[in-house]
C-alpha atoms as a PDB file:
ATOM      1  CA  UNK A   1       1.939 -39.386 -26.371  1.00  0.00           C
ATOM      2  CA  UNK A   2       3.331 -36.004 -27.580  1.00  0.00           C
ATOM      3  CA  UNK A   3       0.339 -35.064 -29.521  1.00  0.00           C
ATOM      4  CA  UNK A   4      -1.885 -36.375 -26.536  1.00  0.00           C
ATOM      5  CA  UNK A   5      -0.175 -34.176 -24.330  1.00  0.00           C
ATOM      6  CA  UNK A   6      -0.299 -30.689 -26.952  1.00  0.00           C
ATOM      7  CA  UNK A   7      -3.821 -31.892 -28.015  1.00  0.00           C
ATOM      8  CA  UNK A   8      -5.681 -33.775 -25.437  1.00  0.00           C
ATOM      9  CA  UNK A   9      -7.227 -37.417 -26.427  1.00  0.00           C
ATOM     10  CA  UNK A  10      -8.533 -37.589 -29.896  1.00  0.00           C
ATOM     11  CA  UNK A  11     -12.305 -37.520 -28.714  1.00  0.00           C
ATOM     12  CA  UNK A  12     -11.701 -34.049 -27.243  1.00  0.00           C
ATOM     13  CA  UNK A  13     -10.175 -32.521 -30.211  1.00  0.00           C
ATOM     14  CA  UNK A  14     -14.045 -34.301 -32.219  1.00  0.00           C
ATOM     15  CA  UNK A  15     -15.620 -32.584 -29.930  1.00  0.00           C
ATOM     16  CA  UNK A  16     -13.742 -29.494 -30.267  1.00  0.00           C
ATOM     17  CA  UNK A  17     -14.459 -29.615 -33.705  1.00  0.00           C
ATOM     18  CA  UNK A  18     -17.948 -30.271 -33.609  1.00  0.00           C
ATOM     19  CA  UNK A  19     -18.251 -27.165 -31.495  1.00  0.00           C
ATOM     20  CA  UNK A  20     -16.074 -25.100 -33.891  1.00  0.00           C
ATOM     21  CA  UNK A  21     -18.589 -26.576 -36.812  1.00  0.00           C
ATOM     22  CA  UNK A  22     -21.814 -25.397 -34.665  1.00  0.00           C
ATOM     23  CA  UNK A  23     -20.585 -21.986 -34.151  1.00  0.00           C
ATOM     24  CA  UNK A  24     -19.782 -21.401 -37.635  1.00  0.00           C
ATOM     25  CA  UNK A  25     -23.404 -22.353 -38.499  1.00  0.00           C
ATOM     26  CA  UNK A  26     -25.032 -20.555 -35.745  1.00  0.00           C
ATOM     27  CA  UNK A  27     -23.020 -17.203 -36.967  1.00  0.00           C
ATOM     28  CA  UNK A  28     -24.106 -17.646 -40.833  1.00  0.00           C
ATOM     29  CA  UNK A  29     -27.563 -18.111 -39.231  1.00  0.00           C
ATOM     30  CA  UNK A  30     -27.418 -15.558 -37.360  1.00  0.00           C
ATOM     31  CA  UNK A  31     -26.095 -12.470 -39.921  1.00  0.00           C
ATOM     32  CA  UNK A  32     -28.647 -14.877 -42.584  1.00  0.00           C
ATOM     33  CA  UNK A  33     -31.357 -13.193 -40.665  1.00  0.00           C
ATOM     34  CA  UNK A  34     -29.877  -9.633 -40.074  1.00  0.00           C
ATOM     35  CA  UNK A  35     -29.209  -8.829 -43.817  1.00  0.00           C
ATOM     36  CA  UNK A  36     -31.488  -8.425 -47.111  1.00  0.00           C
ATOM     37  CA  UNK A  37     -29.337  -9.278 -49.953  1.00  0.00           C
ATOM     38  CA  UNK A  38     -31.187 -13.049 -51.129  1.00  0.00           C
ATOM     39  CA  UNK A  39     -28.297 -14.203 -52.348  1.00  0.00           C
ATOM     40  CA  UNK A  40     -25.915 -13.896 -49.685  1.00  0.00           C
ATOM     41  CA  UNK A  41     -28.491 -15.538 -47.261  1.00  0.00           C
ATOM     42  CA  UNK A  42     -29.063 -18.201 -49.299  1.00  0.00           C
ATOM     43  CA  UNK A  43     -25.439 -18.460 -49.469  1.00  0.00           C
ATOM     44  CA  UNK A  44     -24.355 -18.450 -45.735  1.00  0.00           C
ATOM     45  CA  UNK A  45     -27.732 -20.719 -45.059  1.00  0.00           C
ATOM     46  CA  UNK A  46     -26.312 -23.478 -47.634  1.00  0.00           C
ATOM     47  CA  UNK A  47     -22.578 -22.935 -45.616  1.00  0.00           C
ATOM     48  CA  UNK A  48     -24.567 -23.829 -41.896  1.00  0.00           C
ATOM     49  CA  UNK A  49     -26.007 -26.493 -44.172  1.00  0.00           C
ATOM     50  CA  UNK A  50     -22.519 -27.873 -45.206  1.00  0.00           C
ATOM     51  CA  UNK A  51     -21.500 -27.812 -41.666  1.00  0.00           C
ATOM     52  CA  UNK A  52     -23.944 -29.232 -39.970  1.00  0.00           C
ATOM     53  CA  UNK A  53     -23.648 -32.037 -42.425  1.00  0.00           C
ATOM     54  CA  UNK A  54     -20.208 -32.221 -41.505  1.00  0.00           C
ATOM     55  CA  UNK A  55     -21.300 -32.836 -37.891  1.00  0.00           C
ATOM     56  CA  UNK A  56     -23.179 -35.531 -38.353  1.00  0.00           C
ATOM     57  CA  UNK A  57     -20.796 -37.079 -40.259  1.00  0.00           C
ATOM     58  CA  UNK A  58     -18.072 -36.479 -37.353  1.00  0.00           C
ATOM     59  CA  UNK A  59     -20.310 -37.606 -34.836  1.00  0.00           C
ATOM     60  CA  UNK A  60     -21.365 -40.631 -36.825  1.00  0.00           C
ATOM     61  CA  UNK A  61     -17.765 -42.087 -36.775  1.00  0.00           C
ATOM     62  CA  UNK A  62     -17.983 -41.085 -33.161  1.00  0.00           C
ATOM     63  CA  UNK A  63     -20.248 -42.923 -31.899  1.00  0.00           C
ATOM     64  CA  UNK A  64     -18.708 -46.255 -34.351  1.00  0.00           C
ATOM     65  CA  UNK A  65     -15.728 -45.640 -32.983  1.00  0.00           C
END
């Protein structure tokens, strides 16, 4: 109940997350396409990778749940 209250219900805080996850990939998209260096966009395009991955896995036990 005390973790409810600081927290909200556990399907906010998924969905807080999920958002969190989004935004991280959406910025490493974003500077991916404002810099030249091939490396370090191949680099921030296979971290939006890793979290989009990561929100489908979050939302996959969301929607079992």
């Amino acid at each position: 109940m005390y973790v409810q209250a600081i927290w909200g219900s556990w399907g906010e805080g998924r969905l807080n997350t999920i958002q969190y996850l989004e935004d991280q990939a959406a910025r490493a998209e974003r500077l991916a396409r404002r810099i030249t260096d091939t490396l370090t966009i191949e680099k921030l395009l296979a971290f939006a990778d890793e979290r989009r991955r990561e929100i489908e896995v979050i939302a996959g036990k969301y929607r079992r749940a």
